[in-house]
Protein backbone atom coordinates (compact mmCIF):
# COMPACT_ATOMS: atom_id res chain seq x y z
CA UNK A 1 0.00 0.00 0.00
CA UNK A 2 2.83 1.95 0.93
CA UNK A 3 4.57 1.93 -2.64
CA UNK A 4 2.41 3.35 -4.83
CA UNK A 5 2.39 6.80 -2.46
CA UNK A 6 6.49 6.36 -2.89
CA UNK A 7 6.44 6.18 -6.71
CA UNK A 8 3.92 9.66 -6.73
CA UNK A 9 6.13 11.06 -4.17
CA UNK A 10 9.14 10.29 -6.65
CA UNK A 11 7.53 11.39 -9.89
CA UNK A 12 9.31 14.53 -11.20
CA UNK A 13 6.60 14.85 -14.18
CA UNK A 14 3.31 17.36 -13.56
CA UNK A 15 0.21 16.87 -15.18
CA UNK A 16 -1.78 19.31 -17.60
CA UNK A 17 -4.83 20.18 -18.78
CA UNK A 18 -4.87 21.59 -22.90
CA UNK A 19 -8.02 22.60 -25.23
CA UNK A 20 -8.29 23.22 -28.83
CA UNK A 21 -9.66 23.51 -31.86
CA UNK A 22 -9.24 21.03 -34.87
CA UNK A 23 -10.28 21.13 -38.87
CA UNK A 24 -9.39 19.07 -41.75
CA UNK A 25 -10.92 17.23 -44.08
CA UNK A 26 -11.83 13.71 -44.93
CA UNK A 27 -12.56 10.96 -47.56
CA UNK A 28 -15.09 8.15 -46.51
CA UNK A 29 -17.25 5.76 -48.18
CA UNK A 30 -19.31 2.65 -46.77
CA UNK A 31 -18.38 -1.15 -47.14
CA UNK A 32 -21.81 -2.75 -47.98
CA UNK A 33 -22.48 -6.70 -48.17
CA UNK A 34 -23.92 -7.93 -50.84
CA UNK A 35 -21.13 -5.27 -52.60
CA UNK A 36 -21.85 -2.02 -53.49
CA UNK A 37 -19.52 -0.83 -56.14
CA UNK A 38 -17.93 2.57 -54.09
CA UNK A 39 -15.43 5.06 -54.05
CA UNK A 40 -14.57 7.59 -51.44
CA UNK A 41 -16.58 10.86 -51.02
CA UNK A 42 -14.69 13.75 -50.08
CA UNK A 43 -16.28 15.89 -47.04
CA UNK A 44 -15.13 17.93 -43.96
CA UNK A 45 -14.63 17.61 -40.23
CA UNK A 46 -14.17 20.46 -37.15
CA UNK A 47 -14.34 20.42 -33.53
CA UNK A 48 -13.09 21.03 -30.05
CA UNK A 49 -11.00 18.81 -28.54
CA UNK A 50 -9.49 18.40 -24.59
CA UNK A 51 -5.87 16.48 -23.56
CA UNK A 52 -5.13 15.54 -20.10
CA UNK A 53 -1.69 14.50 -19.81
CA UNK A 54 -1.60 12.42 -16.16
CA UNK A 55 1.96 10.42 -16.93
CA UNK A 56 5.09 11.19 -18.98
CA UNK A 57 4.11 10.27 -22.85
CA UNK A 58 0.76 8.97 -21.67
CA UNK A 59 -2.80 10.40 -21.99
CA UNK A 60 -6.35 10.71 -22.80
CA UNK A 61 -8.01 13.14 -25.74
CA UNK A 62 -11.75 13.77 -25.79
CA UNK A 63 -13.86 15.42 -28.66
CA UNK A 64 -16.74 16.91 -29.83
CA UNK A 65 -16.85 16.86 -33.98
CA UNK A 66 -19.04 17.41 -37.08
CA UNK A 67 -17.90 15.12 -39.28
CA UNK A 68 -18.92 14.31 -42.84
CA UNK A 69 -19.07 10.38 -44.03
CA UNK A 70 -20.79 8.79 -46.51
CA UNK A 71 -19.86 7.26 -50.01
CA UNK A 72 -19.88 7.86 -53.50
CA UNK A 73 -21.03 5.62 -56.35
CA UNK A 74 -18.43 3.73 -58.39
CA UNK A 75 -19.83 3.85 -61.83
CA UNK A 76 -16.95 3.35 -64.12
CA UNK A 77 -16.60 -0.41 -62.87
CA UNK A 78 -19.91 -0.44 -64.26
CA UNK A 79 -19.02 1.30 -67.69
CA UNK A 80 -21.48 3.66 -67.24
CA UNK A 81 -18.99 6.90 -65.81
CA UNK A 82 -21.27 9.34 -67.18
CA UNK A 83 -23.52 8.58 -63.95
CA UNK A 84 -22.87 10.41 -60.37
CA UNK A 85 -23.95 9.67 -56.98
CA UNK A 86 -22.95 10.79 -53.84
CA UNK A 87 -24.57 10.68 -50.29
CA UNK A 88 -23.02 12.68 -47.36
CA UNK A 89 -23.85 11.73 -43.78
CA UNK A 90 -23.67 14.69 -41.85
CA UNK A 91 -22.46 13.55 -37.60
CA UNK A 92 -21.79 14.98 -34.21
CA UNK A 93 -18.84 12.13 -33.85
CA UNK A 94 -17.40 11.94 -29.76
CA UNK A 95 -14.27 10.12 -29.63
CA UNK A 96 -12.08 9.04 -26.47
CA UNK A 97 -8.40 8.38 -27.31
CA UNK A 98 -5.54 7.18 -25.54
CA UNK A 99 -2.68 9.44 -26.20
CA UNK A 100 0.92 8.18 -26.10
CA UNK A 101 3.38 10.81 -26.83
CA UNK A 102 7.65 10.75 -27.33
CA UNK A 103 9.98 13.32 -28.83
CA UNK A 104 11.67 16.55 -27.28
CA UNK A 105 10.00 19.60 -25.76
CA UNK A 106 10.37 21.24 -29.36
CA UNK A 107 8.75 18.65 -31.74
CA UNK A 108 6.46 15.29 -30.81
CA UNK A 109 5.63 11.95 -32.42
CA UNK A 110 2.31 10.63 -31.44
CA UNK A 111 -0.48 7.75 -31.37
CA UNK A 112 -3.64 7.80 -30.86
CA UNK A 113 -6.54 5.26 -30.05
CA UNK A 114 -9.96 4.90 -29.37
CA UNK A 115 -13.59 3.98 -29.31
CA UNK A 116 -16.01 6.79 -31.24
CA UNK A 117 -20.09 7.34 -31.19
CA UNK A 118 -21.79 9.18 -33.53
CA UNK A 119 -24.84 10.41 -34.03
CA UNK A 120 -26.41 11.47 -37.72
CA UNK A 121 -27.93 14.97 -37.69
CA UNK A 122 -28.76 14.79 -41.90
CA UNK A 123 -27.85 13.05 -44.80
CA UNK A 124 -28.01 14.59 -48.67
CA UNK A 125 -27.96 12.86 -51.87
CA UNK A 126 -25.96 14.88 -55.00
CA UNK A 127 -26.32 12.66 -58.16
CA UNK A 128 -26.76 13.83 -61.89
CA UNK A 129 -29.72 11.37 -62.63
CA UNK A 130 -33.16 10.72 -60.85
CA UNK A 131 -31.95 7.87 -58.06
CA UNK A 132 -35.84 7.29 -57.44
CA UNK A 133 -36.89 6.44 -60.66
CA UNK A 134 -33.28 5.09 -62.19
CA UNK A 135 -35.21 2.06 -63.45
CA UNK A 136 -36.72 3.72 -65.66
CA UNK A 137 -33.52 5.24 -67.32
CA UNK A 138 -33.13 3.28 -70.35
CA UNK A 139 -28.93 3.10 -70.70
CA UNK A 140 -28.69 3.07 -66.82
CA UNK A 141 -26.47 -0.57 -65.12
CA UNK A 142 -28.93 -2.81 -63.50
CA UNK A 143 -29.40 -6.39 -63.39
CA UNK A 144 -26.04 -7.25 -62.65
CA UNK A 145 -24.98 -3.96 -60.24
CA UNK A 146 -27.07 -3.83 -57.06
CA UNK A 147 -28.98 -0.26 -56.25
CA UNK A 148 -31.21 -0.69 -53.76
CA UNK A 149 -28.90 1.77 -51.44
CA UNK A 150 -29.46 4.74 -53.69
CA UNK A 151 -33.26 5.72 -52.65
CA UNK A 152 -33.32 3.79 -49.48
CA UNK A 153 -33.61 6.07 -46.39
CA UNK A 154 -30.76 5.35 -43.56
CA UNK A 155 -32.19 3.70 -40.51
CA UNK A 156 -29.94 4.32 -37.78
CA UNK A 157 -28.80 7.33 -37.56
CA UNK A 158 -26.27 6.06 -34.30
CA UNK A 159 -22.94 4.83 -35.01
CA UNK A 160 -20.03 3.12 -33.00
CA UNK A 161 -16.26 2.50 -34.10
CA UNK A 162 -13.19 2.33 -33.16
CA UNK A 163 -10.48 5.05 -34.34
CA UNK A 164 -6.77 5.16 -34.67
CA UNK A 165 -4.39 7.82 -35.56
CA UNK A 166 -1.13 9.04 -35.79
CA UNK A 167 0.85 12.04 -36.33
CA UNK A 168 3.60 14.71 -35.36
CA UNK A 169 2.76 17.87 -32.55
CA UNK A 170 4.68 21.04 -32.91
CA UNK A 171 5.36 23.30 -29.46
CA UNK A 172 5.40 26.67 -31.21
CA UNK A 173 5.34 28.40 -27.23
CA UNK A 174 5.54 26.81 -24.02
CA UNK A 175 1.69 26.61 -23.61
CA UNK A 176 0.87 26.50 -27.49
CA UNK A 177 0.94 23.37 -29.79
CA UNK A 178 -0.05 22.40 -33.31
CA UNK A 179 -0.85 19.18 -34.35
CA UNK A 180 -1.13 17.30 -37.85
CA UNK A 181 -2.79 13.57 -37.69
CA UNK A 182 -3.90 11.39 -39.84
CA UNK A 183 -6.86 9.08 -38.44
CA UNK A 184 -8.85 5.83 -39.41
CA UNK A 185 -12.20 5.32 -38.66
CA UNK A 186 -13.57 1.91 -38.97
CA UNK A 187 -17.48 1.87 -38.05
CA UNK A 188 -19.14 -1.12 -36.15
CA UNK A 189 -22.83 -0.62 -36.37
CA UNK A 190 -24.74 -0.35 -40.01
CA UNK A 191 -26.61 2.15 -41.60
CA UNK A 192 -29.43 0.20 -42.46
CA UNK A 193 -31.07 -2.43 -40.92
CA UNK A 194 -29.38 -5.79 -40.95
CA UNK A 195 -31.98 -8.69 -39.78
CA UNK A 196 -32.88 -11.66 -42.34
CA UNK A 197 -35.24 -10.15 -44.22
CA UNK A 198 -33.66 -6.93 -44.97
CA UNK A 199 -31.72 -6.48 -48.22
CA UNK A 200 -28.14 -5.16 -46.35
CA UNK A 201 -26.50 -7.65 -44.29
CA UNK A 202 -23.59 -5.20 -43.23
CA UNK A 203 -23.21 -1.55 -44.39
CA UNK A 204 -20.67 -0.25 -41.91
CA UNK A 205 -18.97 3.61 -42.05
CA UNK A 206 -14.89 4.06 -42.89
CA UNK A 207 -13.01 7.13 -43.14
CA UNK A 208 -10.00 8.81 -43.75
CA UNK A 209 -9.14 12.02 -41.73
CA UNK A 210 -7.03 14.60 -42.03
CA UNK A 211 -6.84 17.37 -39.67
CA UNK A 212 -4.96 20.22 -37.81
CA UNK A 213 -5.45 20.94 -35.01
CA UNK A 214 -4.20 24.24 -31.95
CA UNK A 215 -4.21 23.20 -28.51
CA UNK A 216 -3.20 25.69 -25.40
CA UNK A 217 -2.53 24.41 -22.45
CA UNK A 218 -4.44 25.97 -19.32
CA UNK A 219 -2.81 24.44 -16.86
């Protein structure tokens, strides 16, 4: 009982306390089973973030972030590329990260990784044709490509995942940072229903991020 009070009573490092703000940008799309013929949709992501640092290169990061997901449709595996589709998801996305740090006082290498809720606030379809009627477009792919995602409404609009990252942290002043990650988002729940009898069996968010983000430390 008594060691534990020995090793706090030895520890030379002090904890602290640092919030920011984060943008960047990101490319998503959604893996669906049976196949959906994808690529990634380009989109956007902001927030505030929070790092408490208890332990010398170890920590936690919580945030708050609209993020953009969704997917775009492949159609030149399809040989039909004069076709568009895309559908954004538009989230409030809280992750909780462990943060391991290393480097100097000057410049930092870092990881970070997580579990992440989400929860959809809209969704928006951009496409170049009419998605609700596309059966009735005479040159359109059918038959052998399936479509059934392209008017179907999303039915759960919460979403779980877990999220890993990585990237370099810049201490510009003793209390001010910058930091440049690169994340991976790899979703857990579906988008649309998954029982027997629905048409989806798995349609499950991924995402690229991108981001910078300022954090000042406040204490």
């Amino acid at each position: 009982m008594l060691l534990p009070s020995c090793l706090l009573a030895q520890r030379e490092y002090s904890p602290n306390f640092a919030i920011g703000g984060k943008a960047g940008a990101t490319l998503s799309s959604v893996s669906f089973s049976p196949e959906v013929h994808t690529k990634f949709a380009q989109g956007l992501t902001m927030g505030i973030a929070a790092r408490y640092t208890e332990e010398k290169y170890f920590g936690l990061i919580a945030e708050v972030n609209f993020t953009q997901r969704g997917w775009a449709e492949d159609f030149a595996r399809d040989e039909a590329p004069q076709f568009n589709y895309t559908r954004t998801l538009n989230y409030i996305s809280i992750p909780l990260l462990t943060h391991i740090y290393f480097g100097s006082n000057k410049v930092r290498g870092f990881v970070n990784l997580g579990p992440e809720v989400s929860f959809m606030l809209s969704n928006s379809i951009s496409a170049n044709f009419d998605y609700e009627n596309y059966s009735s477009i005479h040159d359109f792919p059918q038959g052998y490509r399936t479509n059934e995602q392209l008017n179907m409404p999303i039915d759960r609009k919460f979403d779980y995942g877990i999220l890993g990252g990585a990237g370099v942290e810049f201490i510009i002043r003793r209390k001010h940072s910058i930091m440049l990650e690169g994340r991976y988002y790899f979703g857990l729940g579906n988008i649309y229903k998954d029982s027997k009898r629905d048409f989806f069996a798995a349609s499950r968010n991924q995402s690229i991020e991108i981001s910078l983000k300022y954090m000042i430390r406040v204490r």
